[in-house]
C-alpha atoms as a PDB file:
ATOM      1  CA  UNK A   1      11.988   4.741  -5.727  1.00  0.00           C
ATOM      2  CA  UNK A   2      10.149   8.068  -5.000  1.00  0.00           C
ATOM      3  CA  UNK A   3       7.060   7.654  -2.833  1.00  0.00           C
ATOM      4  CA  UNK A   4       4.561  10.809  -2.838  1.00  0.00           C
ATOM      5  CA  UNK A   5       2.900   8.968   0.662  1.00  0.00           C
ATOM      6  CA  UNK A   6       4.660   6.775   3.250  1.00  0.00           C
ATOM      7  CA  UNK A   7       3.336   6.192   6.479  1.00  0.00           C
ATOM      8  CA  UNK A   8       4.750   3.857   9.199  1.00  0.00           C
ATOM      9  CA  UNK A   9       3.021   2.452  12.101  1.00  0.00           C
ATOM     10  CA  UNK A  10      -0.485   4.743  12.503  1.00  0.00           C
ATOM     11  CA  UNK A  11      -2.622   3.880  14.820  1.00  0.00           C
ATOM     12  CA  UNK A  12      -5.706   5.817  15.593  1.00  0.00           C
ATOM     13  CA  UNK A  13      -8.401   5.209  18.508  1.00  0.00           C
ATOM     14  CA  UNK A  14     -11.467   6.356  19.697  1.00  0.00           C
ATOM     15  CA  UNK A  15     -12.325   5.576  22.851  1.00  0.00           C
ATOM     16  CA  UNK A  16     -12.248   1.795  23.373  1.00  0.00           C
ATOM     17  CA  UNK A  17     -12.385   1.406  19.558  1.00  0.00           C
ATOM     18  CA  UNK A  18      -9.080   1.047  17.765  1.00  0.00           C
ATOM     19  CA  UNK A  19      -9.556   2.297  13.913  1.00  0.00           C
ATOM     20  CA  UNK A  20      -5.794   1.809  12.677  1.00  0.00           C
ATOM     21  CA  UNK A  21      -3.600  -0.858  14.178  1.00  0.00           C
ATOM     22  CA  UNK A  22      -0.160   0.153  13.075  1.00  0.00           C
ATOM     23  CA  UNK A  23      -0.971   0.372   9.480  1.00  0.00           C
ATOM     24  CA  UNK A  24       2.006   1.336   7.202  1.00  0.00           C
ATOM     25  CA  UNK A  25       1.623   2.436   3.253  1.00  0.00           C
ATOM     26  CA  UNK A  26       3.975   3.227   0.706  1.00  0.00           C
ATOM     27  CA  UNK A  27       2.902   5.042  -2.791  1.00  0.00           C
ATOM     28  CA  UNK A  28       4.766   5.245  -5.380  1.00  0.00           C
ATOM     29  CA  UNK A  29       4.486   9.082  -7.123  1.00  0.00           C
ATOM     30  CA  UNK A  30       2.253   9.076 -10.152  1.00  0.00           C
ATOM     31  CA  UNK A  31       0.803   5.619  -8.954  1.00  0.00           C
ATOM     32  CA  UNK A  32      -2.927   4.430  -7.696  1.00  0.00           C
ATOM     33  CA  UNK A  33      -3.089   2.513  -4.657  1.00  0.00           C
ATOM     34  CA  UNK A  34      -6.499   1.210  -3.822  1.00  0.00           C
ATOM     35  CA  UNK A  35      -7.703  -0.097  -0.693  1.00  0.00           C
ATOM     36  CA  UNK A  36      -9.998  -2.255   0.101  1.00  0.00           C
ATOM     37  CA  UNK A  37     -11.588  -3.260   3.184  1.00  0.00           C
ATOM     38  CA  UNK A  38     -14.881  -3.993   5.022  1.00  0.00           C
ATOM     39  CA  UNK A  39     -16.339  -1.233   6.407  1.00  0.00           C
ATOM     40  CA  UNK A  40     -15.493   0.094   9.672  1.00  0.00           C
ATOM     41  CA  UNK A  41     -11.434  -1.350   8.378  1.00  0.00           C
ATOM     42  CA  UNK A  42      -9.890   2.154   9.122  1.00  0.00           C
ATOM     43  CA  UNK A  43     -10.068   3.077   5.160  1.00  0.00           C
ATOM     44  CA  UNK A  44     -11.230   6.412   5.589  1.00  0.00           C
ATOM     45  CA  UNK A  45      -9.801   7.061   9.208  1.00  0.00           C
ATOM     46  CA  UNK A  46      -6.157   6.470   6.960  1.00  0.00           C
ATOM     47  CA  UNK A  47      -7.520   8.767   4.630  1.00  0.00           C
ATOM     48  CA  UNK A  48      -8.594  11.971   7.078  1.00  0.00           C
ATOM     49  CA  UNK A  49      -5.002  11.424   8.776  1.00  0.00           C
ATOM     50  CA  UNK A  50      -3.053  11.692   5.871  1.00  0.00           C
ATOM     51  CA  UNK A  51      -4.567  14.661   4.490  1.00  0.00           C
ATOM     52  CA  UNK A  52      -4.181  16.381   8.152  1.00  0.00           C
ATOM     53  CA  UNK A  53      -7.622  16.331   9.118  1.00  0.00           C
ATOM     54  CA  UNK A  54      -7.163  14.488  12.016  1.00  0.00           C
ATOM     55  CA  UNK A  55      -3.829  13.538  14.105  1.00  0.00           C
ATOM     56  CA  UNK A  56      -2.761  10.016  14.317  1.00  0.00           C
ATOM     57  CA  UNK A  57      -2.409   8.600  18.242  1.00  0.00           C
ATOM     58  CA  UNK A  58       1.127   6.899  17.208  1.00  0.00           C
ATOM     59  CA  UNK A  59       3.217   6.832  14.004  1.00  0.00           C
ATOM     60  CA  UNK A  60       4.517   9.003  10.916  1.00  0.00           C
ATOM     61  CA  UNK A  61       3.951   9.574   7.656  1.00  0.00           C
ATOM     62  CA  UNK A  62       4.671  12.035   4.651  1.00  0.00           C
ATOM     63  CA  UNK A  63       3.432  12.870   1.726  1.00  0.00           C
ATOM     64  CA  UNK A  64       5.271  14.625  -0.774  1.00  0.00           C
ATOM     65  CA  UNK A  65       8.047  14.337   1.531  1.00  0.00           C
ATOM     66  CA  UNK A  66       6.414  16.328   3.806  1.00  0.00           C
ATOM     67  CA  UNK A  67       5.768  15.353   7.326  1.00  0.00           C
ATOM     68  CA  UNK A  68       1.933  15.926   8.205  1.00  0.00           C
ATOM     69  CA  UNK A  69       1.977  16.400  12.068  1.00  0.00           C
ATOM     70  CA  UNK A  70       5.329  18.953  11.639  1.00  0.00           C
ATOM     71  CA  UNK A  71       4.147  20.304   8.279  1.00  0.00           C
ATOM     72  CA  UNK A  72       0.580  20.462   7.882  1.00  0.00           C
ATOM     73  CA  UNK A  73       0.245  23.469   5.879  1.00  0.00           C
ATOM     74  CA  UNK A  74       3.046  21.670   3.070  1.00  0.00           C
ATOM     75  CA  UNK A  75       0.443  18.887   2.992  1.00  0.00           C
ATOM     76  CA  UNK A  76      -2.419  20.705   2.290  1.00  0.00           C
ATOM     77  CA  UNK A  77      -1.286  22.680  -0.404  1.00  0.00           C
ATOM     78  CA  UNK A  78      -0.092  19.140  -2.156  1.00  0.00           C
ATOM     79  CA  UNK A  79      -3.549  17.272  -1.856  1.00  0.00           C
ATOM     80  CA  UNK A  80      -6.803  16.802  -2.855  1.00  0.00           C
ATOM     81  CA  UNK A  81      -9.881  14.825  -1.574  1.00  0.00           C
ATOM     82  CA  UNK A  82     -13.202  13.812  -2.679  1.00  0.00           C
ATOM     83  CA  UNK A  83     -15.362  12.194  -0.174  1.00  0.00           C
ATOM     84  CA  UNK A  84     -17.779   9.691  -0.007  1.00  0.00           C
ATOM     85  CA  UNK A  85     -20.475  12.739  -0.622  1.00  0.00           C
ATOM     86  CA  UNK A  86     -20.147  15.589  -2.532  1.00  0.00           C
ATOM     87  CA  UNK A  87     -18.556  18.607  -0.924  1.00  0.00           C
ATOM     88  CA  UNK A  88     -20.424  21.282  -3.241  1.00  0.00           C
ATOM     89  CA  UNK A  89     -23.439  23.250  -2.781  1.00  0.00           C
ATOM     90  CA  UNK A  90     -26.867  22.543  -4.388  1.00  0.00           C
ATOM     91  CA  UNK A  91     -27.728  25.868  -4.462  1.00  0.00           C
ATOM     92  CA  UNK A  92     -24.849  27.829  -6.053  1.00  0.00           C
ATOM     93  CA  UNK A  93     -23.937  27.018  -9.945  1.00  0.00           C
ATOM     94  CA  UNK A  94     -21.199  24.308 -10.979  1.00  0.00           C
ATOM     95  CA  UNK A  95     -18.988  27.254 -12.077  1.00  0.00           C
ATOM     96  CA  UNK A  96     -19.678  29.594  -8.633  1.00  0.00           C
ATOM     97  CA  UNK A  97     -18.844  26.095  -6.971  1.00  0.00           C
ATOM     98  CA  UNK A  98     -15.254  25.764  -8.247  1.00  0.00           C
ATOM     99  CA  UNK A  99     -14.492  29.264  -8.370  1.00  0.00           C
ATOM    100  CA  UNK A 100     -15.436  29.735  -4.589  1.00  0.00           C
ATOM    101  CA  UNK A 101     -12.698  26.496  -4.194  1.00  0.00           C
ATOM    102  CA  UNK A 102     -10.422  28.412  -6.184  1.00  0.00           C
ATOM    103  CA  UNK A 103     -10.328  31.374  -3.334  1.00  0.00           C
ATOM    104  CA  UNK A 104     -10.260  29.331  -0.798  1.00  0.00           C
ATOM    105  CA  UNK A 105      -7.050  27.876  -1.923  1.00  0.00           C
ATOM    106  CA  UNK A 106      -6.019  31.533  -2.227  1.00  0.00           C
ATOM    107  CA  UNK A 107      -6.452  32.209  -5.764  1.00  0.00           C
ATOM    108  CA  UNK A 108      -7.164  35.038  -7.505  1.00  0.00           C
ATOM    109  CA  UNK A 109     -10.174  35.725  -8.552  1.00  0.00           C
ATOM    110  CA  UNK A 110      -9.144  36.199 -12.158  1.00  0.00           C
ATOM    111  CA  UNK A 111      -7.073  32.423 -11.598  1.00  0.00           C
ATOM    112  CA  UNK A 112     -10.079  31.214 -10.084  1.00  0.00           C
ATOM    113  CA  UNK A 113     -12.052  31.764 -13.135  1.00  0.00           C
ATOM    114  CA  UNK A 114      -9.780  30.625 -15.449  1.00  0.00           C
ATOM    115  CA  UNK A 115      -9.077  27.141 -13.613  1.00  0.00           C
ATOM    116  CA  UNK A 116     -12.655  27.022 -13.344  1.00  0.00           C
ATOM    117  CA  UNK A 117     -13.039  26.776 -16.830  1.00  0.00           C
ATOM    118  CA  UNK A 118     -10.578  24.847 -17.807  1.00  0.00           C
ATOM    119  CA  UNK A 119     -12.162  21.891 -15.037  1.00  0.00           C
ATOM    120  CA  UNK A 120     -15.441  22.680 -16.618  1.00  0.00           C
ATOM    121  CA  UNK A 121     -14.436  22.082 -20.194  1.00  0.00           C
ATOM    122  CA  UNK A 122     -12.647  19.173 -19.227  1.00  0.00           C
ATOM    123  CA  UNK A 123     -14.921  16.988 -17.144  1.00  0.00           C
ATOM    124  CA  UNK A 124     -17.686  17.969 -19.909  1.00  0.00           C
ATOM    125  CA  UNK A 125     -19.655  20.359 -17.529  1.00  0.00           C
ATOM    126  CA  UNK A 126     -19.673  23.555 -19.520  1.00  0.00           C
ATOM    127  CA  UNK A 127     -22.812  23.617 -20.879  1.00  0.00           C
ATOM    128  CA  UNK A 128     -24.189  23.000 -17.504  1.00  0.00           C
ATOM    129  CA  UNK A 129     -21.642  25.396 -16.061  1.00  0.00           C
ATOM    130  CA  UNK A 130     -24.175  28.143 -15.043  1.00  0.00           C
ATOM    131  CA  UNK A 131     -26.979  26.088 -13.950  1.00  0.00           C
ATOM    132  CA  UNK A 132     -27.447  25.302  -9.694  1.00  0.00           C
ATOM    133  CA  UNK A 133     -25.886  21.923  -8.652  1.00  0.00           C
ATOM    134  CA  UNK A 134     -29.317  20.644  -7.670  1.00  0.00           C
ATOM    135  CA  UNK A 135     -30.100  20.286 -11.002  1.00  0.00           C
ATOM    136  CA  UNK A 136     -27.219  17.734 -11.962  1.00  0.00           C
ATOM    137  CA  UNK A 137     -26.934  14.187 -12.404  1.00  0.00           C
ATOM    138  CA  UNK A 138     -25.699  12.020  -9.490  1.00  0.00           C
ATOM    139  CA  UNK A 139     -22.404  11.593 -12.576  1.00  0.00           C
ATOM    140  CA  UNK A 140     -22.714  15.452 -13.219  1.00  0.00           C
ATOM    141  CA  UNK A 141     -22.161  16.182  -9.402  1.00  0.00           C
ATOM    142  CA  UNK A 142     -19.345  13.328  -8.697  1.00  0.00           C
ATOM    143  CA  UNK A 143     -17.457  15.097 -11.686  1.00  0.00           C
ATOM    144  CA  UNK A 144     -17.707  18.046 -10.507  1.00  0.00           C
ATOM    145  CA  UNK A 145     -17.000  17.263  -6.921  1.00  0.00           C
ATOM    146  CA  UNK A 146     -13.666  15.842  -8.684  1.00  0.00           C
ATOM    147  CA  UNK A 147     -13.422  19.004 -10.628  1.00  0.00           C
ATOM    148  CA  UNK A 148     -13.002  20.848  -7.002  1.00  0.00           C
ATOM    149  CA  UNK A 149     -11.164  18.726  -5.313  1.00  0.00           C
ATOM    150  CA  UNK A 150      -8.306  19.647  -8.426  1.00  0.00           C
ATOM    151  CA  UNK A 151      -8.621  23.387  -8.233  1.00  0.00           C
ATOM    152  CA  UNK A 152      -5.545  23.766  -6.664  1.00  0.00           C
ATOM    153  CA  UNK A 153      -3.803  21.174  -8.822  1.00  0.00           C
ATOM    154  CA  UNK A 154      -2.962  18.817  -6.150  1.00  0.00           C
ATOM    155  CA  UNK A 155      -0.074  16.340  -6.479  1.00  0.00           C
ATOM    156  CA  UNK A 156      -1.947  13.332  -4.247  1.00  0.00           C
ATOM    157  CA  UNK A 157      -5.448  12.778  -4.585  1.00  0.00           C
ATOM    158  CA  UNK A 158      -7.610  11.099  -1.864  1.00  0.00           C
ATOM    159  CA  UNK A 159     -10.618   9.518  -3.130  1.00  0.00           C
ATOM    160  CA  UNK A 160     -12.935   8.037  -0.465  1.00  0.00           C
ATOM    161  CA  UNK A 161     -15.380   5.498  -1.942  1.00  0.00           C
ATOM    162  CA  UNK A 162     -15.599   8.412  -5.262  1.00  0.00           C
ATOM    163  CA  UNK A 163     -18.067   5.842  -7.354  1.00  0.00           C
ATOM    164  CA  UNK A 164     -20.686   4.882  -4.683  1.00  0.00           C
ATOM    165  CA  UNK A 165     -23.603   4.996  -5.407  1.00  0.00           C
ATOM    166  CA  UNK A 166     -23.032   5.748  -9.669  1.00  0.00           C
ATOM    167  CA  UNK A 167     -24.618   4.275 -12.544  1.00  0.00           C
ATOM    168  CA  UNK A 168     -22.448   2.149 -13.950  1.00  0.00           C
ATOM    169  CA  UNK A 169     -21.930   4.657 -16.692  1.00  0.00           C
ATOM    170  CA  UNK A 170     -20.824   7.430 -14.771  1.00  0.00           C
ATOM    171  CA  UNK A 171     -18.801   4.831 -12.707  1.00  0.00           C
ATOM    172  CA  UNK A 172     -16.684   4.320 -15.844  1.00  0.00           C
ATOM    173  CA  UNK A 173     -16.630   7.954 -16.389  1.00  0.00           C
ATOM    174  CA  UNK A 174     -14.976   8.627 -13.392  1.00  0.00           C
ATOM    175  CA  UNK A 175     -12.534   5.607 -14.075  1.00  0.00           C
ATOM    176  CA  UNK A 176     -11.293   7.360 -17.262  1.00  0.00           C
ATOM    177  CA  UNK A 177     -11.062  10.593 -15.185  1.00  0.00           C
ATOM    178  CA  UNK A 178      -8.886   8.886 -12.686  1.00  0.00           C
ATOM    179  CA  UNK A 179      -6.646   7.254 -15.434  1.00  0.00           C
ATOM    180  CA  UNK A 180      -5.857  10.876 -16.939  1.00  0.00           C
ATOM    181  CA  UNK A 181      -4.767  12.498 -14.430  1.00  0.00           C
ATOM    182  CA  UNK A 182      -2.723   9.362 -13.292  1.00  0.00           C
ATOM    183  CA  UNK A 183      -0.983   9.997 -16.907  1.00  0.00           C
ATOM    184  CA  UNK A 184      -0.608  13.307 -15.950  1.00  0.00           C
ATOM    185  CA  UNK A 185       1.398  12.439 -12.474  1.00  0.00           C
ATOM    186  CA  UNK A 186      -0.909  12.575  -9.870  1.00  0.00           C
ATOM    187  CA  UNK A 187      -0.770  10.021  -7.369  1.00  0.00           C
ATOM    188  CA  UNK A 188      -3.968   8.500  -5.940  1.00  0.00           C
ATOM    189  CA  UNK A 189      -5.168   7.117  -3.275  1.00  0.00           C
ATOM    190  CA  UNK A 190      -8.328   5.179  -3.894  1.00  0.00           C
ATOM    191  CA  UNK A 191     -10.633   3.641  -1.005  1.00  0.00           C
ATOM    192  CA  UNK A 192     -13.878   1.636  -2.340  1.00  0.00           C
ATOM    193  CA  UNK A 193     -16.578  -0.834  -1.845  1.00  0.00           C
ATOM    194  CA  UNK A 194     -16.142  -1.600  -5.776  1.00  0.00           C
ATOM    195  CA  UNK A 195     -13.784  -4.890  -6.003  1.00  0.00           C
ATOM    196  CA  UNK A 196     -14.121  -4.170  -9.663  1.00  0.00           C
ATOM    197  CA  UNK A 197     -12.651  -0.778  -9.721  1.00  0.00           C
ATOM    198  CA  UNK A 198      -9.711  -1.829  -7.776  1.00  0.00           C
ATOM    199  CA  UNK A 199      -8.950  -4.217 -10.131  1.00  0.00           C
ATOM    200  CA  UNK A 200      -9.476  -1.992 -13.048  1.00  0.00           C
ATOM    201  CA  UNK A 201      -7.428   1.037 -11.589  1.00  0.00           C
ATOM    202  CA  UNK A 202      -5.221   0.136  -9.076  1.00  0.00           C
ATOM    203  CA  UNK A 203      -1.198  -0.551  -9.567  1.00  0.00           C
ATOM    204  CA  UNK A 204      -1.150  -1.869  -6.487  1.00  0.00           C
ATOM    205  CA  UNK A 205      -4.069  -2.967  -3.367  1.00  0.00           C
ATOM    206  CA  UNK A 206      -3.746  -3.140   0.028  1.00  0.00           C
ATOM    207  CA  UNK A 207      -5.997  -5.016   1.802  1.00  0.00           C
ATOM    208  CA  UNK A 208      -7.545  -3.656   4.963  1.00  0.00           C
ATOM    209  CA  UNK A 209      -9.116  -5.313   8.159  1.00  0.00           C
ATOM    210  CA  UNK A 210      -9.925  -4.440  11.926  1.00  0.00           C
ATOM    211  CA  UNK A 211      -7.626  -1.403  11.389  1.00  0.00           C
ATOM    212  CA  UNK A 212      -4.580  -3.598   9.981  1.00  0.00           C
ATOM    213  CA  UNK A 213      -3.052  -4.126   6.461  1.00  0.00           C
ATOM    214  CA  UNK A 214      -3.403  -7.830   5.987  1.00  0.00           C
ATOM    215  CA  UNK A 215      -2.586  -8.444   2.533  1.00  0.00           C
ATOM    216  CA  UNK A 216      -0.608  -5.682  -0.008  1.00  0.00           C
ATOM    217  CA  UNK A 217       0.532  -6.054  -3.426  1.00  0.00           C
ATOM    218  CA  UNK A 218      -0.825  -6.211  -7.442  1.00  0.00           C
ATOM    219  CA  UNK A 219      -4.412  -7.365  -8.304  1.00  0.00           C
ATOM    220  CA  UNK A 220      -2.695 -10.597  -9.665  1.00  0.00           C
ATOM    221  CA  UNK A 221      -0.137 -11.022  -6.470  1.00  0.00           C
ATOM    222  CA  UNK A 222      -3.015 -11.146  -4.499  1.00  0.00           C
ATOM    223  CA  UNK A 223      -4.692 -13.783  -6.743  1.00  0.00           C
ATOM    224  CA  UNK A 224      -1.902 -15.727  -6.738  1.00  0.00           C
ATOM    225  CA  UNK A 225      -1.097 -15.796  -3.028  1.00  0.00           C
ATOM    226  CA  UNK A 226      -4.865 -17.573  -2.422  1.00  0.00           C
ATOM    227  CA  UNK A 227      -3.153 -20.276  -4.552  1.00  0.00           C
ATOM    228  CA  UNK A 228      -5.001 -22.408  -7.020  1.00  0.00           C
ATOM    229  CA  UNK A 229      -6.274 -21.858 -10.807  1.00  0.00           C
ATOM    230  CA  UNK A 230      -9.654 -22.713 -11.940  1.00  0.00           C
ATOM    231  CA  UNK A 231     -10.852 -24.602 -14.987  1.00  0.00           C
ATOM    232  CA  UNK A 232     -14.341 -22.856 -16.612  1.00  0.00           C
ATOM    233  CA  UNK A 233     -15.802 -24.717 -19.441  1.00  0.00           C
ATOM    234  CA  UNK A 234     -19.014 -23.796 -21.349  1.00  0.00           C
ATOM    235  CA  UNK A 235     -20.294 -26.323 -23.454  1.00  0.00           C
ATOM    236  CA  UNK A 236     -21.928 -24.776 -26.554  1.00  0.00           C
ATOM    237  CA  UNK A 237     -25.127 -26.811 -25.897  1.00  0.00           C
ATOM    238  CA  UNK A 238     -26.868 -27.493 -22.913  1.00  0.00           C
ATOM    239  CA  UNK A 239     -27.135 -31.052 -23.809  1.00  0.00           C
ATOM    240  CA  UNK A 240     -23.062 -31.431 -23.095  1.00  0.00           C
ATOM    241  CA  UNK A 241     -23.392 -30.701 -19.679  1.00  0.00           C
ATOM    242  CA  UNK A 242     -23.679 -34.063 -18.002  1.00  0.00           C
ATOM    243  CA  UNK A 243     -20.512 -34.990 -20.414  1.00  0.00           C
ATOM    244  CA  UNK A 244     -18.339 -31.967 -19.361  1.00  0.00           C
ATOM    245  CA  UNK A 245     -19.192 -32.194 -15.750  1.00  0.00           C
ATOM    246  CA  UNK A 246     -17.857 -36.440 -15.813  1.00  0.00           C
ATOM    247  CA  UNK A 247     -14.830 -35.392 -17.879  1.00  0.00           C
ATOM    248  CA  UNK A 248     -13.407 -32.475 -15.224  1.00  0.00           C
ATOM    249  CA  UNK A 249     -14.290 -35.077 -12.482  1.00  0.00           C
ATOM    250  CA  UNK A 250     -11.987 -38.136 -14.214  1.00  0.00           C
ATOM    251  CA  UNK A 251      -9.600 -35.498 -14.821  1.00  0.00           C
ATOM    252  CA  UNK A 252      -9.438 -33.454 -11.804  1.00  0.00           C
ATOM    253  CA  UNK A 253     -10.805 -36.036  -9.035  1.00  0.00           C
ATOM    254  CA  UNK A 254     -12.999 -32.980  -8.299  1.00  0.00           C
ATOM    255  CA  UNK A 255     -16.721 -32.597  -8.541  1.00  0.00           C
ATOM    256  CA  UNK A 256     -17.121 -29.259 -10.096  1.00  0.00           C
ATOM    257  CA  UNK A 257     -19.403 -26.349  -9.866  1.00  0.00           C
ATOM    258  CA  UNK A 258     -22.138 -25.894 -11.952  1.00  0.00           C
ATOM    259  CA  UNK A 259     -24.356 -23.617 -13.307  1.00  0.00           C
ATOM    260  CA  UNK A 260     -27.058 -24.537 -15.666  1.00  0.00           C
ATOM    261  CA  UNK A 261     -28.643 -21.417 -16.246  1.00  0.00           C
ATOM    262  CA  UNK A 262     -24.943 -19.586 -17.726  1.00  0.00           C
ATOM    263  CA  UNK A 263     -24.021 -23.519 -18.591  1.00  0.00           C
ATOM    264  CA  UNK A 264     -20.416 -23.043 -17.242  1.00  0.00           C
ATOM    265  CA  UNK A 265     -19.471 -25.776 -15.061  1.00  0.00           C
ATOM    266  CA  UNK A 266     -16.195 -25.005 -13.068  1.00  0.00           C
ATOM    267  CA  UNK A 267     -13.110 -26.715 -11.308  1.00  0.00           C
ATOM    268  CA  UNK A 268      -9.998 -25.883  -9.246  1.00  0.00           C
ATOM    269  CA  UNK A 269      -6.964 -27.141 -10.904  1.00  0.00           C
ATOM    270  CA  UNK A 270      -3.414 -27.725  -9.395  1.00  0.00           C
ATOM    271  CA  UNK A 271      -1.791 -28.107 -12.236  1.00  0.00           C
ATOM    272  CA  UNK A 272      -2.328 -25.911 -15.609  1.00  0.00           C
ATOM    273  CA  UNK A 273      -0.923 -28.659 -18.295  1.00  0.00           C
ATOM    274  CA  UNK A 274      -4.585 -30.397 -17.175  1.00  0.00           C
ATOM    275  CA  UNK A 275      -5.873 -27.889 -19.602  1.00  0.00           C
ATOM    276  CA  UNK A 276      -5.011 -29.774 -22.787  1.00  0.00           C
ATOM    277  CA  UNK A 277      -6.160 -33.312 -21.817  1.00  0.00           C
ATOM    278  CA  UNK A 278      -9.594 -31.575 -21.403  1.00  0.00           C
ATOM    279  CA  UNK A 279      -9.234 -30.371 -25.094  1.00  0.00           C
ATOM    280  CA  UNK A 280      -8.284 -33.322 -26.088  1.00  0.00           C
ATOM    281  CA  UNK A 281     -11.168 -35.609 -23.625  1.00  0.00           C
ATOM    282  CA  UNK A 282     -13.523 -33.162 -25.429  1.00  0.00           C
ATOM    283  CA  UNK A 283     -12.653 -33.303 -29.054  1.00  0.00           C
ATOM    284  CA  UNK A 284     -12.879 -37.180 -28.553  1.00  0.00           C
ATOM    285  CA  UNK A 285     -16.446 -36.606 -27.085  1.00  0.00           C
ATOM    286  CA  UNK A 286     -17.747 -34.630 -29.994  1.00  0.00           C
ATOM    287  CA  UNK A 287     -18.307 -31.615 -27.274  1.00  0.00           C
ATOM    288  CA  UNK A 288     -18.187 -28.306 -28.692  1.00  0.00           C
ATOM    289  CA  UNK A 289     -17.378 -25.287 -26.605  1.00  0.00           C
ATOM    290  CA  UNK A 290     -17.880 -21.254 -26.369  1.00  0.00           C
ATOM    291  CA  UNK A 291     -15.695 -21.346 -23.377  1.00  0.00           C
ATOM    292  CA  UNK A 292     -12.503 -22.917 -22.106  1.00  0.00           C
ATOM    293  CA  UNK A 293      -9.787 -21.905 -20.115  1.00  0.00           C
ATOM    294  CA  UNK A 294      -8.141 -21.219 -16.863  1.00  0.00           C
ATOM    295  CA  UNK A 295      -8.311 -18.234 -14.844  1.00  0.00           C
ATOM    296  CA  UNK A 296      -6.923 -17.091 -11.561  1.00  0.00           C
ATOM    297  CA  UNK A 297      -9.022 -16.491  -8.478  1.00  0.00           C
ATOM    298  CA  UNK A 298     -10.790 -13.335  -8.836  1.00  0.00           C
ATOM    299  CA  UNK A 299     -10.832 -10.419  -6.353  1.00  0.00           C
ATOM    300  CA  UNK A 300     -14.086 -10.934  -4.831  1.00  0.00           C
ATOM    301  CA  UNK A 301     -12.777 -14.717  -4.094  1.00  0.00           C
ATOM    302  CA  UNK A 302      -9.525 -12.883  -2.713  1.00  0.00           C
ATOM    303  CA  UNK A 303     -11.132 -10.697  -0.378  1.00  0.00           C
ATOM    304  CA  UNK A 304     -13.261 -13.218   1.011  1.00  0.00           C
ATOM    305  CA  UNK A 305     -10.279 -15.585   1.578  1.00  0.00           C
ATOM    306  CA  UNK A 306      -8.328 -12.806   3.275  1.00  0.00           C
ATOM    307  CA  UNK A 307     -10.676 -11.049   5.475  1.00  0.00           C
ATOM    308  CA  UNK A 308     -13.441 -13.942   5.316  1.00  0.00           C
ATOM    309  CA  UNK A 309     -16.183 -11.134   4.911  1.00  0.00           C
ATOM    310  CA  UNK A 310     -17.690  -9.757   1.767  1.00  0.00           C
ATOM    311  CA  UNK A 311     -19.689  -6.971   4.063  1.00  0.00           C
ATOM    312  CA  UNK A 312     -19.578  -3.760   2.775  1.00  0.00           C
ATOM    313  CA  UNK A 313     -17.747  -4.789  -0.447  1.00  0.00           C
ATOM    314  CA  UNK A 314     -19.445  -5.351  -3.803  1.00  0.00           C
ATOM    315  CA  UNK A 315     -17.750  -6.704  -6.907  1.00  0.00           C
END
């Protein structure tokens, strides 16, 4: 397998404070990794060393098969980054913005303009194109914080914690953003606080915590490895609930959770062929239902199990 980023034992301090604890990564080209972690886990430290801008105490990696303490300049002309906060400037126009990128990355300025355009047309920004940044959107500006960070059309993208802080609209609008240009071949690296957009983008999560990788593999190998399915049942009338709520605890020897106002009571199951004895306990009760079925632990319930903190992580 190709890997565009592969990084073995990095461990970075500051003073007493270790950030990264011997973390090691492996990203498959054209594929998003996501991580996940509280904050203060190392995400970003991982981030700033693998795109050169700072030097790890111990370890290696490379990206793009490049080494980044030996080859620096190879690095930088493979990524891109967007940061927590946008990197352009309120005062100039969305178009002077990504032109002024385009130089910097050594472009011509006839190159400049032309990649300019073609990011503004495709994040949907050309009709705002000639207007100063401080008149955008906080969607307008993520997108076109993206739109800079691909001037030089990088082969690995870093994206620190892109979405924080978004609507939920121009959340999704970044997500379809992220999928293109994951069709397209670019490989991503993806921090966030969104449990939610790790499990709607990410091929594969890794799991940060107290600067060490303690869990790695696909939103549903992570599920799995908390063990456990649970049962969710929601009677179609209220009235059911007290009969639901006896029937999972004959069944299951389990007292289950429940939730009047959504009327979904839930159970954990060990054993999935439980699920058609409840159909069949139900039918017999005359209950009728808008919701049955079993589902694996969800992320939020992963994380928690894993790092046994929810701070600085929303779902």
């Amino acid at each position: 397998m190709s890997y565009a980023i592969e990084a073995e034992g990095l461990v970075k301090r500051f003073g007493e404070t270790t950030a990264l604890d011997g973390v090691d990564l492996a990203v498959p080209a054209g594929a998003i990794l996501g991580v996940l972690g509280p904050n203060g886990a190392g995400k970003t430290t991982a981030v700033r060393i693998l795109a050169t801008l700072q030097r790890p105490d111990a370890g290696t990696a490379r990206v793009g098969g490049f080494d980044i303490l030996r080859e620096p300049v190879a690095v930088r002309r493979l990524v891109g980054l967007t940061g927590q906060y946008a990197s352009v400037d309120d005062d100039m126009t969305g178009r002077a913005n990504l032109v002024l990128f385009g130089r910097l990355h050594d472009m011509s300025k006839v190159d400049a303009r032309s990649r300019a355009q073609e990011l503004l047309d495709r994040f949907e920004l050309s009709d705002a194109a000639n207007r100063p940044v401080k008149t955008y959107s906080g969607g307008m500006r993520r997108r076109l914080d993206l739109a800079a960070s691909l001037m030089s059309r990088p082969r690995v993208l870093y994206l620190d914690e892109p979405t924080t802080g978004l609507d939920p609209h121009s959340r999704n609008e970044v997500w379809d953003i992220v999928r293109r240009l994951t069709d397209e071949g670019v490989t991503v690296l993806l921090t966030t606080q969104y449990l939610e957009e790790a499990d709607q983008l990410a091929d594969r999560i890794t799991v940060f915590d107290h600067g060490r990788v303690v869990a790695d593999g696909t939103s549903n190998e992570l599920k799995r490895k908390i063990g456990g399915q649970t049962l969710q049942v929601r009677p179609s009338r209220w009235q059911d609930m007290d009969v639901v709520a006896q029937i999972l605890r004959e069944l299951t020897g389990r007292q289950p959770n429940r939730d009047d106002d959504s009327r979904v009571l839930n159970t954990p199951v060990d054993d999935s062929g439980v699920l058609s004895t409840v159909v069949d306990r139900l039918d017999r009760a005359g209950v009728e239902v808008d919701e049955l079925g079993l589902r694996l632990p969800s992320l939020d319930e992963v994380f928690l199990a894993i790092t046994g903190s929810k701070e600085g992580v929303e779902a």
